[in-house]
PDB file of N, CA and C in Angstrom:
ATOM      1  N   UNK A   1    -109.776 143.472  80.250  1.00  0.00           N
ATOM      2  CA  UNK A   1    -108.813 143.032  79.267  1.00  0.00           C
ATOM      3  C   UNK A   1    -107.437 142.972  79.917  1.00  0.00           C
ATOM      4  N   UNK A   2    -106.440 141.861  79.497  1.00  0.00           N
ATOM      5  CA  UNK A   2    -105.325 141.404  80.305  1.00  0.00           C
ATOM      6  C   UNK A   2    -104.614 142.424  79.363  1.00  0.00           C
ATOM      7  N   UNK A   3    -103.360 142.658  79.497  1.00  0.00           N
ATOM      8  CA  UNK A   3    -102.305 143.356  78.934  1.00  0.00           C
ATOM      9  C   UNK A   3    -101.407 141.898  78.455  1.00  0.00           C
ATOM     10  N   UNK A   4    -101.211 141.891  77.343  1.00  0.00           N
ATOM     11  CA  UNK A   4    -100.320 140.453  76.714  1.00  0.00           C
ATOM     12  C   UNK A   4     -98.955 141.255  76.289  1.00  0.00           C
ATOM     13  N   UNK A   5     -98.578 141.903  76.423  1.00  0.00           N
ATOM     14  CA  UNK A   5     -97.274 142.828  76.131  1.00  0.00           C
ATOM     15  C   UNK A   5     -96.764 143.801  77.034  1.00  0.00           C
ATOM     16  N   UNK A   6     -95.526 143.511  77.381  1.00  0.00           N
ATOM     17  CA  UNK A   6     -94.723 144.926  78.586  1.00  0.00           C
ATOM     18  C   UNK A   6     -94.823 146.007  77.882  1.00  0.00           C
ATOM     19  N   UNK A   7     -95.171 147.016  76.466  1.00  0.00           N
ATOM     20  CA  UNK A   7     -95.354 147.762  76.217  1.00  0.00           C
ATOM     21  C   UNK A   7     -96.745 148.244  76.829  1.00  0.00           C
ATOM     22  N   UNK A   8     -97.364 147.625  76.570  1.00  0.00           N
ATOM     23  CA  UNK A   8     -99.063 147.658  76.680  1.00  0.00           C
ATOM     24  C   UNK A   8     -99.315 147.491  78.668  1.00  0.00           C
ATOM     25  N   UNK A   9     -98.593 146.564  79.344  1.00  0.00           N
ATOM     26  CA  UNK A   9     -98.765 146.590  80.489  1.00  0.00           C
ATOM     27  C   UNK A   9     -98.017 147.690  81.279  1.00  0.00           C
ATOM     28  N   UNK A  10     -96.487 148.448  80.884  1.00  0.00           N
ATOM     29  CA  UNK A  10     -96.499 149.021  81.543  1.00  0.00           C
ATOM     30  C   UNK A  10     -97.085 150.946  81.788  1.00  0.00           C
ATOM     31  N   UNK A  11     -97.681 150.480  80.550  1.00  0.00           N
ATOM     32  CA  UNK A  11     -99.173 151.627  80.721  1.00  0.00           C
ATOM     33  C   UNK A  11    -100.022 152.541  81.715  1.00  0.00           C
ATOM     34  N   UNK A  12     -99.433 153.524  82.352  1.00  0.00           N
ATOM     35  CA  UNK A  12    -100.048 154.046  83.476  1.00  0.00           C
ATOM     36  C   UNK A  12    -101.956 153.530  83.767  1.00  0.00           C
ATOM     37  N   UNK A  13    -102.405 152.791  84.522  1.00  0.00           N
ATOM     38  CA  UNK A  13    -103.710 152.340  84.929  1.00  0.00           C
ATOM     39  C   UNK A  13    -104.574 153.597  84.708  1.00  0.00           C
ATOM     40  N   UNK A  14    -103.971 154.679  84.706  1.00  0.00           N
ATOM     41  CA  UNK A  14    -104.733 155.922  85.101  1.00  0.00           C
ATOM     42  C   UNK A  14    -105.115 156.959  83.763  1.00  0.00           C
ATOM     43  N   UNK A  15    -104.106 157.345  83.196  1.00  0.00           N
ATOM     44  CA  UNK A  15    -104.114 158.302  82.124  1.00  0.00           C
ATOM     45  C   UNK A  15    -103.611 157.380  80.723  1.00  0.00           C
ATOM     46  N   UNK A  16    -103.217 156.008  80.794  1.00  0.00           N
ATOM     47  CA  UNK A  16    -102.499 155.215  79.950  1.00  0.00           C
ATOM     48  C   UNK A  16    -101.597 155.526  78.937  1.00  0.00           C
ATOM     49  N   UNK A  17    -100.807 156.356  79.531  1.00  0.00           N
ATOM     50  CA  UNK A  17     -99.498 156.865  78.791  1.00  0.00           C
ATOM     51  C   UNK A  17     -98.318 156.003  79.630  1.00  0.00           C
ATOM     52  N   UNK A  18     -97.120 155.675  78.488  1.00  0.00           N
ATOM     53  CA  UNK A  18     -96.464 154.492  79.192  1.00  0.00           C
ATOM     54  C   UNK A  18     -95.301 155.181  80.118  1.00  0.00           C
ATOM     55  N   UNK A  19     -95.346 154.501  80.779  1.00  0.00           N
ATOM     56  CA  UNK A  19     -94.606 154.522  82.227  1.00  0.00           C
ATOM     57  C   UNK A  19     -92.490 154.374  82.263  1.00  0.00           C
ATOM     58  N   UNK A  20     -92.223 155.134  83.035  1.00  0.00           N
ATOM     59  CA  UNK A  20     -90.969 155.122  82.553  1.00  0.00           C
ATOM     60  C   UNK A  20     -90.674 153.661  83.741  1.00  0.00           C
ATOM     61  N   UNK A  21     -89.322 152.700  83.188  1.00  0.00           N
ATOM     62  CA  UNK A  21     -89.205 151.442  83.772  1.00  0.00           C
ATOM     63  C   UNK A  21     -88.040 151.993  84.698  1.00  0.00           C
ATOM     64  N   UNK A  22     -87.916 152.212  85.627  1.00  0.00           N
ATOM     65  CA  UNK A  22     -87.053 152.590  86.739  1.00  0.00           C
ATOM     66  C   UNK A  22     -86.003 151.870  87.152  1.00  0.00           C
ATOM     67  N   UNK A  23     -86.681 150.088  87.289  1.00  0.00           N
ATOM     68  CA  UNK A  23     -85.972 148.858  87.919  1.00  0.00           C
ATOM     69  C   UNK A  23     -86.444 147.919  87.901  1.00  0.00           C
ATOM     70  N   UNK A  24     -85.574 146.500  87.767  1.00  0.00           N
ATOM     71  CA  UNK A  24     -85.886 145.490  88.119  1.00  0.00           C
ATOM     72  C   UNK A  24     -85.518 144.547  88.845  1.00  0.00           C
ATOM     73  N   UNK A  25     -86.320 143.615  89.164  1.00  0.00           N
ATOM     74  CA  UNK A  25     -85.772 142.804  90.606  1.00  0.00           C
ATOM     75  C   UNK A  25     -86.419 140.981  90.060  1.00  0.00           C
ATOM     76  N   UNK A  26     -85.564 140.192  90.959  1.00  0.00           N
ATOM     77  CA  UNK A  26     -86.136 138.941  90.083  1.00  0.00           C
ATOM     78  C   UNK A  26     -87.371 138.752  90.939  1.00  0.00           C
ATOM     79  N   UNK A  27     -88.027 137.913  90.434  1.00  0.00           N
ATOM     80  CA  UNK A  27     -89.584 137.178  91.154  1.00  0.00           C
ATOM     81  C   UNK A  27     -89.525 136.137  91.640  1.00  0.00           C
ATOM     82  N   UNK A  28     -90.816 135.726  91.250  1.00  0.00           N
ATOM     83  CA  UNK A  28     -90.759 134.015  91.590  1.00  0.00           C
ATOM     84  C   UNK A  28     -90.943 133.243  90.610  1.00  0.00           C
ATOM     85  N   UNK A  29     -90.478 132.202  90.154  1.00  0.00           N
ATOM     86  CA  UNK A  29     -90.413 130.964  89.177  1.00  0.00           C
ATOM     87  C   UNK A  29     -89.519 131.916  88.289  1.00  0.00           C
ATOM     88  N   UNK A  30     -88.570 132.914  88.282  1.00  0.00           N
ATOM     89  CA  UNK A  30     -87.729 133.342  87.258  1.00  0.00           C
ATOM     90  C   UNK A  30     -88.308 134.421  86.390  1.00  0.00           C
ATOM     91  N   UNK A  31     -89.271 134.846  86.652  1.00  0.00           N
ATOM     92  CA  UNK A  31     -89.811 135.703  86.487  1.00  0.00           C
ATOM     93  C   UNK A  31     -89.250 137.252  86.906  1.00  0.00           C
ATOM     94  N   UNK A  32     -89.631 138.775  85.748  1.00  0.00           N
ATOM     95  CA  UNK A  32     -88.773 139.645  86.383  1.00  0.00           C
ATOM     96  C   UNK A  32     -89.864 140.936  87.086  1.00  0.00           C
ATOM     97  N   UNK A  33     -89.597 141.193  88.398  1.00  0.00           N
ATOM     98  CA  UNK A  33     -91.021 142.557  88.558  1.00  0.00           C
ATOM     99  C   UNK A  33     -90.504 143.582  88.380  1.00  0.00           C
ATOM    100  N   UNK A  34     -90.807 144.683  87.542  1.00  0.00           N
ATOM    101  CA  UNK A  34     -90.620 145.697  86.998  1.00  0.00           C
ATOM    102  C   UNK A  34     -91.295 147.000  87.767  1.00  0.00           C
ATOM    103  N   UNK A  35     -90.363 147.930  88.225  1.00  0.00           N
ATOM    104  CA  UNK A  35     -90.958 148.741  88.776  1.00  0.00           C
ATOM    105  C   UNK A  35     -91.338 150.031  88.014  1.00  0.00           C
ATOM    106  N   UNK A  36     -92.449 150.141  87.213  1.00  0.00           N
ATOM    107  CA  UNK A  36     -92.753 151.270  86.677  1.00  0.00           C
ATOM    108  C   UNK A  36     -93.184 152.544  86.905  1.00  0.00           C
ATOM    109  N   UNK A  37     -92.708 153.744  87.017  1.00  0.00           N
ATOM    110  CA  UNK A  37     -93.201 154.524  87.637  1.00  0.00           C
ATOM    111  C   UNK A  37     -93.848 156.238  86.491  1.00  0.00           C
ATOM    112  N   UNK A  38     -95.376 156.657  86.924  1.00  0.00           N
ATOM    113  CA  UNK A  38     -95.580 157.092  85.620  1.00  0.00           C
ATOM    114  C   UNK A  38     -95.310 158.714  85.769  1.00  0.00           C
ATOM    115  N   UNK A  39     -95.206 159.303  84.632  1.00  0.00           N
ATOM    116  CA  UNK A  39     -93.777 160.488  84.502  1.00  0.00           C
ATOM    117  C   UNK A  39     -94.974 161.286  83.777  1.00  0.00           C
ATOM    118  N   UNK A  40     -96.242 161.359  83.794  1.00  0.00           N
ATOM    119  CA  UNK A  40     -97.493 162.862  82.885  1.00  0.00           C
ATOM    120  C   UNK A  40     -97.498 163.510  84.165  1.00  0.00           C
ATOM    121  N   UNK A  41     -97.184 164.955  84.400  1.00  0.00           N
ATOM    122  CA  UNK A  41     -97.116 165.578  85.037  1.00  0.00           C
ATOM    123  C   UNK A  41     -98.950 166.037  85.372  1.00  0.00           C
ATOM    124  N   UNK A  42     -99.693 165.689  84.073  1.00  0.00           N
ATOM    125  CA  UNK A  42    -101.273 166.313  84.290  1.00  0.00           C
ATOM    126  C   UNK A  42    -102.077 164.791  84.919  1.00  0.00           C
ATOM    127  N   UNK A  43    -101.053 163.925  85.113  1.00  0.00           N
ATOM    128  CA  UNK A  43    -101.935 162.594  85.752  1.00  0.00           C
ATOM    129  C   UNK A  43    -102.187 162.400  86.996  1.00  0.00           C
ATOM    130  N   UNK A  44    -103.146 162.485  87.968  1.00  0.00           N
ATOM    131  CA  UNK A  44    -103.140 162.281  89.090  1.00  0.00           C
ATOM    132  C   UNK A  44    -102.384 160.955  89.340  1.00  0.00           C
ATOM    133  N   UNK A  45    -101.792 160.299  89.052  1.00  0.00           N
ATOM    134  CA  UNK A  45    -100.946 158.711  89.528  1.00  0.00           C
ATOM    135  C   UNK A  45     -99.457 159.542  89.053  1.00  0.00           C
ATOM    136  N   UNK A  46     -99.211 160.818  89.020  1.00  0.00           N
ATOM    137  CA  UNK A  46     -98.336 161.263  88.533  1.00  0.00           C
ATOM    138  C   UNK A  46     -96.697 160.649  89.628  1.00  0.00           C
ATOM    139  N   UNK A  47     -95.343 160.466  89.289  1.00  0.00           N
ATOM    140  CA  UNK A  47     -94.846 160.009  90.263  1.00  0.00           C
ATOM    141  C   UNK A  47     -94.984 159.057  91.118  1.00  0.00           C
ATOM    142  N   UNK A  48     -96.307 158.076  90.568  1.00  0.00           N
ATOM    143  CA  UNK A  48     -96.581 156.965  91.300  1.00  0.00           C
ATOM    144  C   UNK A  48     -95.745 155.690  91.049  1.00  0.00           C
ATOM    145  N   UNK A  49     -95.882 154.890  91.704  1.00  0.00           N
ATOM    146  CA  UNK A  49     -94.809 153.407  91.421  1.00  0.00           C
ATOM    147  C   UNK A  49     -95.965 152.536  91.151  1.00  0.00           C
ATOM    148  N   UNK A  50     -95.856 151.830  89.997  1.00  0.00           N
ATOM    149  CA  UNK A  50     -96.666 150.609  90.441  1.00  0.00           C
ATOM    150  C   UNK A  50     -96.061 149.278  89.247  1.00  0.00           C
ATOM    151  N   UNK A  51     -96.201 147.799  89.544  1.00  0.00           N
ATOM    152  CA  UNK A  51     -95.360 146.940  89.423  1.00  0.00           C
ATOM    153  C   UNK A  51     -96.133 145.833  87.999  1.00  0.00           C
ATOM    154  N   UNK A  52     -95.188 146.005  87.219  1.00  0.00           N
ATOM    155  CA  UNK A  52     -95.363 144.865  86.242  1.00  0.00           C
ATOM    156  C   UNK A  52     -94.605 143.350  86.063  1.00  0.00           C
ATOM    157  N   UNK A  53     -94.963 142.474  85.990  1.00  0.00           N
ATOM    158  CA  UNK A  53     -94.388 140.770  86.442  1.00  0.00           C
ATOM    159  C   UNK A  53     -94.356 140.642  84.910  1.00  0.00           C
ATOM    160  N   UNK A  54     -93.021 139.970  84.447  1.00  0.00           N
ATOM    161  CA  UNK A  54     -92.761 139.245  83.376  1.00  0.00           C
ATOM    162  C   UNK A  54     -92.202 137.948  83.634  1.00  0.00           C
ATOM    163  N   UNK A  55     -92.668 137.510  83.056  1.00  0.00           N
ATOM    164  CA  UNK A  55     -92.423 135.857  82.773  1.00  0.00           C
ATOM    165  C   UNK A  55     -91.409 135.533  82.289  1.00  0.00           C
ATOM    166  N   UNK A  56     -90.442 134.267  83.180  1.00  0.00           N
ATOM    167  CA  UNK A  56     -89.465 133.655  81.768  1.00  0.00           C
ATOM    168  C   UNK A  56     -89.546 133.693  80.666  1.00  0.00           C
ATOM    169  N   UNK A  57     -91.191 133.562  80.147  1.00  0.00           N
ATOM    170  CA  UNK A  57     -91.414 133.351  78.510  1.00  0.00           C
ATOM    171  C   UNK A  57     -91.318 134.439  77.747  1.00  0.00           C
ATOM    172  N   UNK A  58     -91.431 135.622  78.121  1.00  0.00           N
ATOM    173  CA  UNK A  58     -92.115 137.437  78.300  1.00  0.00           C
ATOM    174  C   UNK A  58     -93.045 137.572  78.369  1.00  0.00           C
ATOM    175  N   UNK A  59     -93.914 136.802  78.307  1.00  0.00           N
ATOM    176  CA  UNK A  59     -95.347 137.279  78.691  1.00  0.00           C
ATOM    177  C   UNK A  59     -95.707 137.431  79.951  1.00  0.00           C
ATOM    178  N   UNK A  60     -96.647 138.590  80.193  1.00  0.00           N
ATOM    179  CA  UNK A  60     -97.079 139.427  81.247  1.00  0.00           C
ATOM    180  C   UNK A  60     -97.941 138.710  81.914  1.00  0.00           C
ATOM    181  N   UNK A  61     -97.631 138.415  83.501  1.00  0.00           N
ATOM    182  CA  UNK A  61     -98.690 137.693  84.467  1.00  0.00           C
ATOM    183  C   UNK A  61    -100.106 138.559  84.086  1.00  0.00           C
ATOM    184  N   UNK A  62    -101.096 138.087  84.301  1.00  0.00           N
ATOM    185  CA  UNK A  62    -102.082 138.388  84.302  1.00  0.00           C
ATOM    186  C   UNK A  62    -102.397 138.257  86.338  1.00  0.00           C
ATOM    187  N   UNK A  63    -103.203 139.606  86.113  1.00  0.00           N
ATOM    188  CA  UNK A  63    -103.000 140.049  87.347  1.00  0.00           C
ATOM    189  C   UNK A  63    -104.065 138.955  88.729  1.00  0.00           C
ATOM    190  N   UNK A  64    -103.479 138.883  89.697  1.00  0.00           N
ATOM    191  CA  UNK A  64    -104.116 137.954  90.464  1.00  0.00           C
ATOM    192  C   UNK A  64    -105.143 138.518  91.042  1.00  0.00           C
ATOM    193  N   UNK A  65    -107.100 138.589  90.765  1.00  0.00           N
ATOM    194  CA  UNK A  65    -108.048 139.579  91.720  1.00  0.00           C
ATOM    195  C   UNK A  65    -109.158 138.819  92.550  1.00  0.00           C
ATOM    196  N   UNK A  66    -108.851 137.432  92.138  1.00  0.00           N
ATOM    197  CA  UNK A  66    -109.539 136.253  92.922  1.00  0.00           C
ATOM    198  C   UNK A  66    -109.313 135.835  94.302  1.00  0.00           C
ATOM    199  N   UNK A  67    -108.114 136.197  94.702  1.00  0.00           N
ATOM    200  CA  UNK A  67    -107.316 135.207  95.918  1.00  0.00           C
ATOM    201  C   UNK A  67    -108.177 135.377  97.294  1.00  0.00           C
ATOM    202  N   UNK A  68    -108.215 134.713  98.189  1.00  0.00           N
ATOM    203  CA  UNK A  68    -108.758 135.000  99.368  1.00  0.00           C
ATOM    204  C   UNK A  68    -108.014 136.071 100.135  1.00  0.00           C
ATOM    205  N   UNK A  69    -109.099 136.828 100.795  1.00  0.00           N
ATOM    206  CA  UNK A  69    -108.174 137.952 101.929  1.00  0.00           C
ATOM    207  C   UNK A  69    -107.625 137.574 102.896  1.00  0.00           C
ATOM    208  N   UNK A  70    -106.656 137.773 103.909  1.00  0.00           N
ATOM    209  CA  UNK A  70    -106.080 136.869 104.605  1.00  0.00           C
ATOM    210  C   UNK A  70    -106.361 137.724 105.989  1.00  0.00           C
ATOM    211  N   UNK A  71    -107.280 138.603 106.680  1.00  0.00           N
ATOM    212  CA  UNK A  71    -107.600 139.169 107.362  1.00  0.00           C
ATOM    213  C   UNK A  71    -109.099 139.003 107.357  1.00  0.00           C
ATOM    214  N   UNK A  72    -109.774 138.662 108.517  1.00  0.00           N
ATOM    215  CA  UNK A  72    -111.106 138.488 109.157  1.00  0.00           C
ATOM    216  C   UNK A  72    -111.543 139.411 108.841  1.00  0.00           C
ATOM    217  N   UNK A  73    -113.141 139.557 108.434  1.00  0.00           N
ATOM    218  CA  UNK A  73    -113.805 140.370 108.450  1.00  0.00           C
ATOM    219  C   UNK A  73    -114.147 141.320 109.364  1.00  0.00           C
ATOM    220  N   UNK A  74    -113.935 142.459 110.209  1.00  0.00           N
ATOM    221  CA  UNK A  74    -114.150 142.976 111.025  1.00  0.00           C
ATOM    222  C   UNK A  74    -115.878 143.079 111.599  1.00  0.00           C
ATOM    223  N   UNK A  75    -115.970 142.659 112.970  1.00  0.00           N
ATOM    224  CA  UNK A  75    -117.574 142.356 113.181  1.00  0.00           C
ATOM    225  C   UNK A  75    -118.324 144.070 113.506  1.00  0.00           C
ATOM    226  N   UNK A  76    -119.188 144.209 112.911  1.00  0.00           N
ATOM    227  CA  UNK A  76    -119.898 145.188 113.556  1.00  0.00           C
ATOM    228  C   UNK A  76    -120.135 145.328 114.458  1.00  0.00           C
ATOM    229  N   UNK A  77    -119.882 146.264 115.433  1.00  0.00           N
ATOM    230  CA  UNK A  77    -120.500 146.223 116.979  1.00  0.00           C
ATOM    231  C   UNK A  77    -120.880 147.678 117.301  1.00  0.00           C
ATOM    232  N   UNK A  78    -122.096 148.370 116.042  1.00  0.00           N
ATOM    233  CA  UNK A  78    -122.539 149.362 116.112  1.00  0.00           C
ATOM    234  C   UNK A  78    -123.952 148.977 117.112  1.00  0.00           C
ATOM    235  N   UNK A  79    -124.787 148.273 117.074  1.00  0.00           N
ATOM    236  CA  UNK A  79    -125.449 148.394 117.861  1.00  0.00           C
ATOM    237  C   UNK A  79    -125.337 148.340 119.108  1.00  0.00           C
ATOM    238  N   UNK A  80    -124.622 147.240 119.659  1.00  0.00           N
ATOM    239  CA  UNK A  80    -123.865 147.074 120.743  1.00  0.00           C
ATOM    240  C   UNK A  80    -123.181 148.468 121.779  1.00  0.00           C
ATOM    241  N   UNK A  81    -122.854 149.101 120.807  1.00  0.00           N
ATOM    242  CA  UNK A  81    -122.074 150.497 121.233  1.00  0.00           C
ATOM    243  C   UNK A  81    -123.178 151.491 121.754  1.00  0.00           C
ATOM    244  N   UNK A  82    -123.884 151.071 120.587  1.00  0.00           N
ATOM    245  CA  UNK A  82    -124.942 152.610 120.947  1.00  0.00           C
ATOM    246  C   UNK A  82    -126.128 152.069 122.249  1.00  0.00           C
ATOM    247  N   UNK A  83    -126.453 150.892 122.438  1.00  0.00           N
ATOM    248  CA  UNK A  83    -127.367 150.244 123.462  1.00  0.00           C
ATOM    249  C   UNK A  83    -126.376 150.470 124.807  1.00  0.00           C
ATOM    250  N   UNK A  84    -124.886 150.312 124.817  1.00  0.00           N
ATOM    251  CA  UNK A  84    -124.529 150.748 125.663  1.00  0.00           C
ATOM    252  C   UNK A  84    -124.383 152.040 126.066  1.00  0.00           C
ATOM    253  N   UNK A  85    -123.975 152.744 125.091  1.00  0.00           N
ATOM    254  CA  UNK A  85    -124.122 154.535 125.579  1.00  0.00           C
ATOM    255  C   UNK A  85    -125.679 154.906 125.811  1.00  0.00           C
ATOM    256  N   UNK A  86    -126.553 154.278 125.688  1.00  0.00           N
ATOM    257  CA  UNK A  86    -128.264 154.661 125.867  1.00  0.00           C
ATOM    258  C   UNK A  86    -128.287 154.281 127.321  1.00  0.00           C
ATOM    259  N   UNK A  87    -127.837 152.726 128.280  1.00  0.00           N
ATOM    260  CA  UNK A  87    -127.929 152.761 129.281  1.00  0.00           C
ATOM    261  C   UNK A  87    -126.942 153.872 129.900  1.00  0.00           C
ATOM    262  N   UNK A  88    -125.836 153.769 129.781  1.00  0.00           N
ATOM    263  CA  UNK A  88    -124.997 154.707 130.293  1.00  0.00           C
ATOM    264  C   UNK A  88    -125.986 156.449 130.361  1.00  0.00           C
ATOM    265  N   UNK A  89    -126.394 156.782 129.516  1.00  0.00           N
ATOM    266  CA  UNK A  89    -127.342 158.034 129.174  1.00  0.00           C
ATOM    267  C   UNK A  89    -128.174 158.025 129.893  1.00  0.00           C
ATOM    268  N   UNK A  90    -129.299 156.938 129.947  1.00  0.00           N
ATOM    269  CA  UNK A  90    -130.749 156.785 130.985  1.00  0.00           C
ATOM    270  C   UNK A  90    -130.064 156.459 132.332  1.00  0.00           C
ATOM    271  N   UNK A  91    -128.809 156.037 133.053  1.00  0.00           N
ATOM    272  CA  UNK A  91    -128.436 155.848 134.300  1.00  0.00           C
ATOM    273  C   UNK A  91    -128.268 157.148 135.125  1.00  0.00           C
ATOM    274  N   UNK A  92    -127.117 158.129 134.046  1.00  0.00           N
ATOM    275  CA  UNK A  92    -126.765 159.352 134.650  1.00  0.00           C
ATOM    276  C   UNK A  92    -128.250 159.973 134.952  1.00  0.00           C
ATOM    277  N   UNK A  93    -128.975 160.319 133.609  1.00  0.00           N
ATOM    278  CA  UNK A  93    -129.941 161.262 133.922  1.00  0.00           C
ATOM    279  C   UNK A  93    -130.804 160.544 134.799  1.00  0.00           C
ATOM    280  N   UNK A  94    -131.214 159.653 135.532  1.00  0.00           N
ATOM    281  CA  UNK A  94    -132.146 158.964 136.714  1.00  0.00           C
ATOM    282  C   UNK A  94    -131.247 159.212 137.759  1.00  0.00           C
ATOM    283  N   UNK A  95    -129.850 159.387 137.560  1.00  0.00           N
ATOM    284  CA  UNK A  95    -129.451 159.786 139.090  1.00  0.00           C
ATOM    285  C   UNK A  95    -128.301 158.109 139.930  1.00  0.00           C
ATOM    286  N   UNK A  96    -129.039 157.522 138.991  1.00  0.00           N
ATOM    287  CA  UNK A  96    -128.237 156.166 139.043  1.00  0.00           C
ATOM    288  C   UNK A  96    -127.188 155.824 139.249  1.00  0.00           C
ATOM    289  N   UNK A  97    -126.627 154.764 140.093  1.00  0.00           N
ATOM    290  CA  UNK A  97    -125.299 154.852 139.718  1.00  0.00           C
ATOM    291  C   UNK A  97    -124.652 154.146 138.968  1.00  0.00           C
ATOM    292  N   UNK A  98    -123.428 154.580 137.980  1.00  0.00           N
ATOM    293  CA  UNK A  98    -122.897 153.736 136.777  1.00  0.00           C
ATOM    294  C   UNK A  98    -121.817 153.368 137.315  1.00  0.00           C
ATOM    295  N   UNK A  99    -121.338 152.416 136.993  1.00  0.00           N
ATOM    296  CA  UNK A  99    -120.232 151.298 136.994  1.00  0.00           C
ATOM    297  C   UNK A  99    -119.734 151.074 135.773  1.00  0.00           C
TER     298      UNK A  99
END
């Protein structure tokens, strides 16, 4: 469920008690980001910052969770690793010599 109201959005994610509004800064297209930060001392997000976007119109961006990642997938090179520490392993113990 989207949050359609800055009351309702700036709502701690965590314990959903509302968040004290600290600051604001402008956005993009005129839009304002709100830095909310939440003040329940029994909330683990206690003292945390986290950011609400209002619209020229006031209505609350709905949050962006689609977008592409902009960092490569990192390749596995677990097997790779361990086939090499196995020769490295069977060289020493034969007496072999490693390079």
């Amino acid at each position: 469920m989207t949050d359609t109201t800055f009351d309702e959005a700036r709502r701690c994610p965590i314990c959903e008690a509302p968040g004290v509004d600290e600051s604001q800064r402008q956005g993009p297209h005129g839009s304002k980001i709100h830095v909310i930060r939440c003040k329940t001392t029994r909330c683990r997000w206690y003292d945390t910052v986290y950011l609400v976007q209002v619209n020229p119109d006031g209505s609350v961006a709905k949050p962006d969770t689609d977008r592409q990642k902009f960092f490569p997938k990192i390749p596995d090179k677990t097997d790779a690793i361990n086939e090499s520490m196995q020769r490295l392993y069977d060289q020493t113990r034969s007496g072999g010599e490693t390079r």
